[in-house]
C-alpha atoms as a PDB file:
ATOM      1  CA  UNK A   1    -136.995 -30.822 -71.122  1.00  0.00           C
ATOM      2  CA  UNK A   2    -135.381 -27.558 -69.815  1.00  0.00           C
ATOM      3  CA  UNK A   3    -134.893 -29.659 -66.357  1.00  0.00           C
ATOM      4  CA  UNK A   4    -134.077 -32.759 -67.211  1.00  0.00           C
ATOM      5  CA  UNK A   5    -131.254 -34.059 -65.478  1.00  0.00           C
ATOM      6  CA  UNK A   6    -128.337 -35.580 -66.081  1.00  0.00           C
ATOM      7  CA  UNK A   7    -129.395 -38.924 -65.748  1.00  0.00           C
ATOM      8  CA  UNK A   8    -132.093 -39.135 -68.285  1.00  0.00           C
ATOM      9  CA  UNK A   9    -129.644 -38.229 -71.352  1.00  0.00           C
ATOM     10  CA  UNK A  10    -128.084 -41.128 -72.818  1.00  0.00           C
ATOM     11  CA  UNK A  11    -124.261 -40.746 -71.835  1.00  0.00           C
ATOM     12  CA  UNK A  12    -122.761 -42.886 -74.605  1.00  0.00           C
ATOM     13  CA  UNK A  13    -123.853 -40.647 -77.187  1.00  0.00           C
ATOM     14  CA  UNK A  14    -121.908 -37.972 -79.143  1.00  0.00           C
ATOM     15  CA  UNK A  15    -123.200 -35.208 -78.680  1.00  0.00           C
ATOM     16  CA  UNK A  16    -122.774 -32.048 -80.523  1.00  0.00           C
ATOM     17  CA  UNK A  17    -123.797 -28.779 -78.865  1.00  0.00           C
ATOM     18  CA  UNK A  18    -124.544 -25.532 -81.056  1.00  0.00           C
ATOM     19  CA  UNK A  19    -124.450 -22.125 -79.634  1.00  0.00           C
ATOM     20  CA  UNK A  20    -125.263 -19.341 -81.319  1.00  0.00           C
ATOM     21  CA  UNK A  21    -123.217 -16.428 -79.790  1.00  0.00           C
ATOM     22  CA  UNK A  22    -124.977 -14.121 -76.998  1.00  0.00           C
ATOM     23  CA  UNK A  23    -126.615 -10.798 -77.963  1.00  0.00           C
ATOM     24  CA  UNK A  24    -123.895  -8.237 -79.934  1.00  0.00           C
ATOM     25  CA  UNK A  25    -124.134  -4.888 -80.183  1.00  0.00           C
ATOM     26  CA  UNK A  26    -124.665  -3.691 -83.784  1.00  0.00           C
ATOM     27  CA  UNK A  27    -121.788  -2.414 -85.749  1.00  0.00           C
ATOM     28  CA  UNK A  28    -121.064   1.327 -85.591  1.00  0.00           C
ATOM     29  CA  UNK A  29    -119.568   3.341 -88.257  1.00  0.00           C
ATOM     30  CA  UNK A  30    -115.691   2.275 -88.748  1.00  0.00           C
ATOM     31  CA  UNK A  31    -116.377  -0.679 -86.626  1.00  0.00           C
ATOM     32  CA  UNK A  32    -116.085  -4.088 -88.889  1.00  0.00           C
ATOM     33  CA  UNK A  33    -118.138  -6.999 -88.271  1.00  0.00           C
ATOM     34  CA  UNK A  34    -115.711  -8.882 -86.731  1.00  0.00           C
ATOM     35  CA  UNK A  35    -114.951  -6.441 -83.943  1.00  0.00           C
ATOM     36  CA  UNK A  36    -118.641  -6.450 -82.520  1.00  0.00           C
ATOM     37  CA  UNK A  37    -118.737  -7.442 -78.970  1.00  0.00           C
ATOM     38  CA  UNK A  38    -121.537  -8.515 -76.532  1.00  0.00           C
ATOM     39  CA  UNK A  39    -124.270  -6.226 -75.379  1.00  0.00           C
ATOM     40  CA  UNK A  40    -125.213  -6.184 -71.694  1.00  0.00           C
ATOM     41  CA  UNK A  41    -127.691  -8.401 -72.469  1.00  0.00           C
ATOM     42  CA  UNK A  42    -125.396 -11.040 -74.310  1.00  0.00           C
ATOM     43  CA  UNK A  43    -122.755 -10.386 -71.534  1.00  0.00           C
ATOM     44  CA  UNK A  44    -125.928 -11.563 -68.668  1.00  0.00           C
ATOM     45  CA  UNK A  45    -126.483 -14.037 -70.838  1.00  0.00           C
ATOM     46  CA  UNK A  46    -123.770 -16.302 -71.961  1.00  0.00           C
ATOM     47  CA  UNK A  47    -122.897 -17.039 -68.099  1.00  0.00           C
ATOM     48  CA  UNK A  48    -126.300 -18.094 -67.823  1.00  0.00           C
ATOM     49  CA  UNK A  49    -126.552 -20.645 -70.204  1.00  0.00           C
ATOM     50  CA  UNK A  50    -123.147 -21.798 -68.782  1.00  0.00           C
ATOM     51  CA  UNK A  51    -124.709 -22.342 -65.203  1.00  0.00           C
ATOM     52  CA  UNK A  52    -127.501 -24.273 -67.355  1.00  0.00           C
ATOM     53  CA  UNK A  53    -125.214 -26.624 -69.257  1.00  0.00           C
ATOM     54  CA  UNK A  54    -123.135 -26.916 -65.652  1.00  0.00           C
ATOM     55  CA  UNK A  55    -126.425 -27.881 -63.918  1.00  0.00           C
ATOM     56  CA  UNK A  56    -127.518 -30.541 -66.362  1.00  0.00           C
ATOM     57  CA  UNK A  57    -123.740 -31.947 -67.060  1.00  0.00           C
ATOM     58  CA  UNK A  58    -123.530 -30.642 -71.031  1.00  0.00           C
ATOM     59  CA  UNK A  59    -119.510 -30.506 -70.043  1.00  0.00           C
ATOM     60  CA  UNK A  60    -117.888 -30.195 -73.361  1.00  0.00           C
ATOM     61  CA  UNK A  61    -114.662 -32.311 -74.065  1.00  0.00           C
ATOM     62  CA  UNK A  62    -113.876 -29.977 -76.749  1.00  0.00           C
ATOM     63  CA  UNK A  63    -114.638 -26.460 -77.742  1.00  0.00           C
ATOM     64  CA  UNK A  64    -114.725 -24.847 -81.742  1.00  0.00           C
ATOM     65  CA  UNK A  65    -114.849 -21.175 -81.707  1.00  0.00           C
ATOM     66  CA  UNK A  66    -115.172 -18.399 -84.615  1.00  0.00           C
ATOM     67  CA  UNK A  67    -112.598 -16.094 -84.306  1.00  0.00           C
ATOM     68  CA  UNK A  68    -115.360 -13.095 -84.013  1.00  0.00           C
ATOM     69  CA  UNK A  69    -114.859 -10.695 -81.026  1.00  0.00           C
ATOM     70  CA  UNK A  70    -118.491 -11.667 -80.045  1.00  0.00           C
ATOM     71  CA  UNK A  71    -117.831 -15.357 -80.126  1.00  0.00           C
ATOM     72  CA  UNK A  72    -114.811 -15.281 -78.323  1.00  0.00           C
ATOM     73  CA  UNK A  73    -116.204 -13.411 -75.832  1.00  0.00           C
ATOM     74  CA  UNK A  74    -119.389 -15.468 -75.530  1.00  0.00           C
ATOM     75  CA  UNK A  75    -117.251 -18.634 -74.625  1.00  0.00           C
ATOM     76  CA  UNK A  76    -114.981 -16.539 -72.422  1.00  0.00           C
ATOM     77  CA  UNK A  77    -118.150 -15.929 -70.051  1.00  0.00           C
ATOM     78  CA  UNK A  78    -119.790 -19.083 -70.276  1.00  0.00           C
ATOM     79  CA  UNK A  79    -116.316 -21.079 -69.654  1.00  0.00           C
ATOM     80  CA  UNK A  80    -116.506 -19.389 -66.176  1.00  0.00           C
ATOM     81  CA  UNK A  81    -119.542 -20.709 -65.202  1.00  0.00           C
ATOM     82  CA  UNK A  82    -118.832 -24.333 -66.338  1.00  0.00           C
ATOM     83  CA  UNK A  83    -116.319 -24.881 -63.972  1.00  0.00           C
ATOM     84  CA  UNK A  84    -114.440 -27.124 -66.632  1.00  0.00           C
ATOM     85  CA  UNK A  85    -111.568 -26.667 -68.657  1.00  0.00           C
ATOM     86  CA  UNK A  86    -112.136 -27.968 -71.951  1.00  0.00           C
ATOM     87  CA  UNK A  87    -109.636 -28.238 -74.836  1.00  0.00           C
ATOM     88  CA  UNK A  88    -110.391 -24.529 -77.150  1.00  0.00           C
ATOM     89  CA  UNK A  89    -109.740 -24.523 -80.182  1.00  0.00           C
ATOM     90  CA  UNK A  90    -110.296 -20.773 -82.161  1.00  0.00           C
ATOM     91  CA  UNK A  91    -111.181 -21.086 -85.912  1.00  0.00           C
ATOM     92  CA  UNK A  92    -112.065 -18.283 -88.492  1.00  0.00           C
ATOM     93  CA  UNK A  93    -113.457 -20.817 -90.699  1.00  0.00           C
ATOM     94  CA  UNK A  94    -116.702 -21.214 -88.520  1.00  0.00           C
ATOM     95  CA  UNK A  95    -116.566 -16.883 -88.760  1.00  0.00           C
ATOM     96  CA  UNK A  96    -119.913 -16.871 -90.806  1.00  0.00           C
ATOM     97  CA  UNK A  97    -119.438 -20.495 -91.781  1.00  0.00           C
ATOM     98  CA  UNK A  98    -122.696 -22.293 -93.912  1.00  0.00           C
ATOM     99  CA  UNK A  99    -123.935 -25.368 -91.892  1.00  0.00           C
ATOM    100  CA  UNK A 100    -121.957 -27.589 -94.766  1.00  0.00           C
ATOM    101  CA  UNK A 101    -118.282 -26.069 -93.566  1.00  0.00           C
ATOM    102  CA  UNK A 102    -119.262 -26.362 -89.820  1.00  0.00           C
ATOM    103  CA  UNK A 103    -120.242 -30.430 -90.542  1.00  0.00           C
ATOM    104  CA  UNK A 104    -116.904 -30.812 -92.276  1.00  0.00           C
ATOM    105  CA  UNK A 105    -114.880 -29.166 -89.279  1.00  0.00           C
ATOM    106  CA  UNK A 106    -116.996 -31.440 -86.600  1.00  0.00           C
ATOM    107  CA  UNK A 107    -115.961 -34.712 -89.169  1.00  0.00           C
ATOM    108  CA  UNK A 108    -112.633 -34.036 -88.408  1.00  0.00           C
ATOM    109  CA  UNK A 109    -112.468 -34.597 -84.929  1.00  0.00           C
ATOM    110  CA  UNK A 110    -111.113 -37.139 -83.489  1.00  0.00           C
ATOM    111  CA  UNK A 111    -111.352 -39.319 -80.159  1.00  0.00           C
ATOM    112  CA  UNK A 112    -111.479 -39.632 -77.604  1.00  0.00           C
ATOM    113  CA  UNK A 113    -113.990 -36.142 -77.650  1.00  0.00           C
ATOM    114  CA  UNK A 114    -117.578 -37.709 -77.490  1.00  0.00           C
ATOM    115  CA  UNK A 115    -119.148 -34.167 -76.640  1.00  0.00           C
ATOM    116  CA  UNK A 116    -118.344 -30.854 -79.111  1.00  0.00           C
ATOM    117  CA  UNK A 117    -119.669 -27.794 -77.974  1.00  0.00           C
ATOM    118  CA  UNK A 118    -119.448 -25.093 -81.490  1.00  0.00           C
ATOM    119  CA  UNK A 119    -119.859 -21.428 -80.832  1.00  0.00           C
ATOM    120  CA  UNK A 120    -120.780 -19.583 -83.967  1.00  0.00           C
ATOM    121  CA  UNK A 121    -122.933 -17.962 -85.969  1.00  0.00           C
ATOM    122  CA  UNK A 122    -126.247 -17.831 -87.899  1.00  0.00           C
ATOM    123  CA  UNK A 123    -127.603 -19.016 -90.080  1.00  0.00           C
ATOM    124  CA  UNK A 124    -125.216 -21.975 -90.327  1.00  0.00           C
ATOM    125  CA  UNK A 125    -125.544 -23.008 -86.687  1.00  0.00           C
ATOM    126  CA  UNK A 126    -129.247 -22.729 -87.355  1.00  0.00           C
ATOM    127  CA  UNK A 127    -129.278 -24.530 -90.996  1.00  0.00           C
ATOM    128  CA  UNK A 128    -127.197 -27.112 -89.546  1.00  0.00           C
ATOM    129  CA  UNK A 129    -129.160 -28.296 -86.280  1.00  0.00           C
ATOM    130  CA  UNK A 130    -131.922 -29.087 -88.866  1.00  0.00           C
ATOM    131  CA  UNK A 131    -129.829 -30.987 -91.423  1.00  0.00           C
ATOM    132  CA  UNK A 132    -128.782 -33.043 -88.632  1.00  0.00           C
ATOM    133  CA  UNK A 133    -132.228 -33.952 -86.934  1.00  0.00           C
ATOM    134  CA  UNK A 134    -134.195 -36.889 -87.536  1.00  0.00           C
ATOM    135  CA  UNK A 135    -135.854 -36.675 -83.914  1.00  0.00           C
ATOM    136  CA  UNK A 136    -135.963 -35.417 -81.167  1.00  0.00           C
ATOM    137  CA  UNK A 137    -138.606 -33.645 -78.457  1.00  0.00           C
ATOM    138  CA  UNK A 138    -141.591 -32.216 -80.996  1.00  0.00           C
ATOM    139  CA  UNK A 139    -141.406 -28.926 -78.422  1.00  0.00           C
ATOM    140  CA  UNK A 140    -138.054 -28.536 -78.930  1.00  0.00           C
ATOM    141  CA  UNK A 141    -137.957 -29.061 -82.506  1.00  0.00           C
ATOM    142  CA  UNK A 142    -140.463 -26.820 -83.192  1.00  0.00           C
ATOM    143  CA  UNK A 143    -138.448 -23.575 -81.247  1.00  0.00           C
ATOM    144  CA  UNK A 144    -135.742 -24.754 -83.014  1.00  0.00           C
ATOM    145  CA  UNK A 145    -137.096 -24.391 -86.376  1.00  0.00           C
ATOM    146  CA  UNK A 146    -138.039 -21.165 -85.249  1.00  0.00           C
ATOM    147  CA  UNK A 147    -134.944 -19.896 -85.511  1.00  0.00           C
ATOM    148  CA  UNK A 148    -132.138 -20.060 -83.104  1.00  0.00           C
ATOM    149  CA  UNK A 149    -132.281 -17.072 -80.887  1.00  0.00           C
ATOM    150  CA  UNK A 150    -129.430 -15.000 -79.540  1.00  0.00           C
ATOM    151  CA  UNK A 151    -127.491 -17.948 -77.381  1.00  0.00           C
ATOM    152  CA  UNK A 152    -130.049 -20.452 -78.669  1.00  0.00           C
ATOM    153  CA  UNK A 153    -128.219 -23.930 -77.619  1.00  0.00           C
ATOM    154  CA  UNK A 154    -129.140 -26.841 -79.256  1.00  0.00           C
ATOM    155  CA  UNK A 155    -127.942 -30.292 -77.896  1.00  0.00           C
ATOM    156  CA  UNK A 156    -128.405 -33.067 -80.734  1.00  0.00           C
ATOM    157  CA  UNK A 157    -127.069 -36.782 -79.799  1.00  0.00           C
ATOM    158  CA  UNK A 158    -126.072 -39.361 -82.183  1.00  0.00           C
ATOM    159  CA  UNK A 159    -125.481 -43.012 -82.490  1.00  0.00           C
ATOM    160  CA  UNK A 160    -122.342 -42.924 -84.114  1.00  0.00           C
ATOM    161  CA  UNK A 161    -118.760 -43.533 -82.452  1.00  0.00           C
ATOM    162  CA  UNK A 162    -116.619 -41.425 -84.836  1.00  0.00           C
ATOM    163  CA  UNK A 163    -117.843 -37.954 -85.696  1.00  0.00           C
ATOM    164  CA  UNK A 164    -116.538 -38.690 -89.389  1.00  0.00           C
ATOM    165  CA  UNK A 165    -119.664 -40.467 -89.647  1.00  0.00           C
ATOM    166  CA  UNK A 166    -121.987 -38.097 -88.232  1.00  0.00           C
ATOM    167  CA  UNK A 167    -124.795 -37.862 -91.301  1.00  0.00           C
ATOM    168  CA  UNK A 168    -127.736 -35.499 -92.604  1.00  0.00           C
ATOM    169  CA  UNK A 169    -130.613 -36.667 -90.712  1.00  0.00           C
ATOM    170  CA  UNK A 170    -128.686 -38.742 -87.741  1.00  0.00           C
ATOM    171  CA  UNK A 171    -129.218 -36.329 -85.349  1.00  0.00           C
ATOM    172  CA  UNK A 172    -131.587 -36.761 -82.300  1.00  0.00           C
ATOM    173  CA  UNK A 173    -132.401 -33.396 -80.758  1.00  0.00           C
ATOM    174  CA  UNK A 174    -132.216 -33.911 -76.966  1.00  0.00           C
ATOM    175  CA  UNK A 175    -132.336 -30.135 -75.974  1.00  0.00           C
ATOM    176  CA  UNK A 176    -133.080 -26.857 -77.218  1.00  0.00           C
ATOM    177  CA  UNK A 177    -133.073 -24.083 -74.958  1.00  0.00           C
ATOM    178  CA  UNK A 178    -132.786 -20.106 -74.984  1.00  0.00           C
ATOM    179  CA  UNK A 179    -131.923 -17.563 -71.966  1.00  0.00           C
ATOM    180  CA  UNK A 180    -135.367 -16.485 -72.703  1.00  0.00           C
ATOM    181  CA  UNK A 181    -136.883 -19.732 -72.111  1.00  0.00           C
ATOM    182  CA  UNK A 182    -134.451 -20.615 -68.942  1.00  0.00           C
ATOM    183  CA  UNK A 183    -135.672 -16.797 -67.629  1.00  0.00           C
ATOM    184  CA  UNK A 184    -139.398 -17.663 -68.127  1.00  0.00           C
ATOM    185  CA  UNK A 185    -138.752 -21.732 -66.666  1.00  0.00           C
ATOM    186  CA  UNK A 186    -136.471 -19.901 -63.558  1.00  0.00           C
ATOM    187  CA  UNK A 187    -140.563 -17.847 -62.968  1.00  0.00           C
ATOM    188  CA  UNK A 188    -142.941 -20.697 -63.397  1.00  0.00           C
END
C-alpha cells in the first residue's frame, strides 16, 4: 500500500486527505499553544511526506489549514515538495477542531475540488478518519486506529460527487501512512 501507484487508486473519487501536523516542539513558559512551531524532526518530516504524496499523485485541489504556527508551517514545507499550487485556504476553526466541526467545514466545499487535503490537529483528525471509514486496507486500518502519529496522513475515498454528502461510515480508506513507516519502507 505505501507504493502503490497512481494508477491503482480510483481517480473519480473524492478524496479527502488528513494530516496531522509534523512533530512540534512543546510549549515553553510564556509561549501559548498556538505559537508552537516544528521540531527538527517535524521540519525533516513534512517535506517528506510531500515527496510521498508527489510520488503517488495525492495532488490536492484544495488545501484547509488551522491557523496554528505548527500547521502553517507543516503545509509551508510540504507545499514545496509537491510541486503544485493548490488553492489555501487558513482557518482557526480547524485550530483544535472535534472531528464533527472538521466534517461540517469539508460539507461546505464546493466543485469542482474532488481532492481536500486538511492539515490539523488531534484528536479530531484522528476521531474523524474513523467516523468516516467503512473500508478500506485491514493494515492500514488497523495503524490508523492506532492513533495518527505525528504527520500521520490518511487518504479516505468516497463515492459521492458533492462533499455535502460525504456521510459517517462512507469512507473507504485507501492509504494510511507515517514518516516512520515511509523511513522503515525507504530500508526494506
Amino acid at each position: 500500500m505505501l507504493n502503490c501507484g497512481a494508477r491503482e487508486i480510483d481517480a473519480g473519487a473524492m478524496r479527502l486527505i488528513l494530516l496531522r501536523h509534523a512533530k512540534a516542539e512543546k510549549a515553553e513558559a510564556g509561549m501559548g499553544d498556538h505559537e508552537r512551531r516544528l521540531n527538527a524532526r517535524g521540519q525533516n518530516d513534512a517535506p517528506m511526506i510531500g515527496a510521498y504524496m508527489a510520488r503517488h499523485a495525492l495532488i490536492p485541489d484544495r488545501v484547509m489549514v488551522s491557523t496554528a504556527e505548527r500547521t502553517r508551517e507543516t503545509w509551508q514545507r510540504l507545499a514545496g515538495a509537491l510541486g503544485a499550487r493548490p488553492q489555501v485556504s487558513f482557518d482557526e476553526r480547524l485550530y483544535n477542531a472535534g472531528s464533527e466541526a472538521i466534517l461540517v467545514l469539508a460539507k461546505h466545499i464546493k466543485p469542482p475540488v474532488r481532492t481536500l487535503l486538511v492539515i490539523g490537529h488531534n484528536p479530531g483528525l484522528h476521531n474523524l478518519a474513523r467516523l468516516l471509514i467503512a473500508s478500506g486496507d485491514v493494515e492500514a486500518r488497523e495503524r490508523l486506529n492506532e492513533g495518527l502519529p505525528t504527520s500521520g496522513l490518511a487518504v479516505i475515498d468516497f463515492a459521492a460527487q458533492d462533499w455535502g454528502k460525504v456521510h459517517p461510515r462512507g469512507g473507504r480508506l485507501e492509504r494510511f501512512v507515517s514518516p516512520r513507516s515511509l523511513a522503515a519502507a525507504d530500508r526494506v
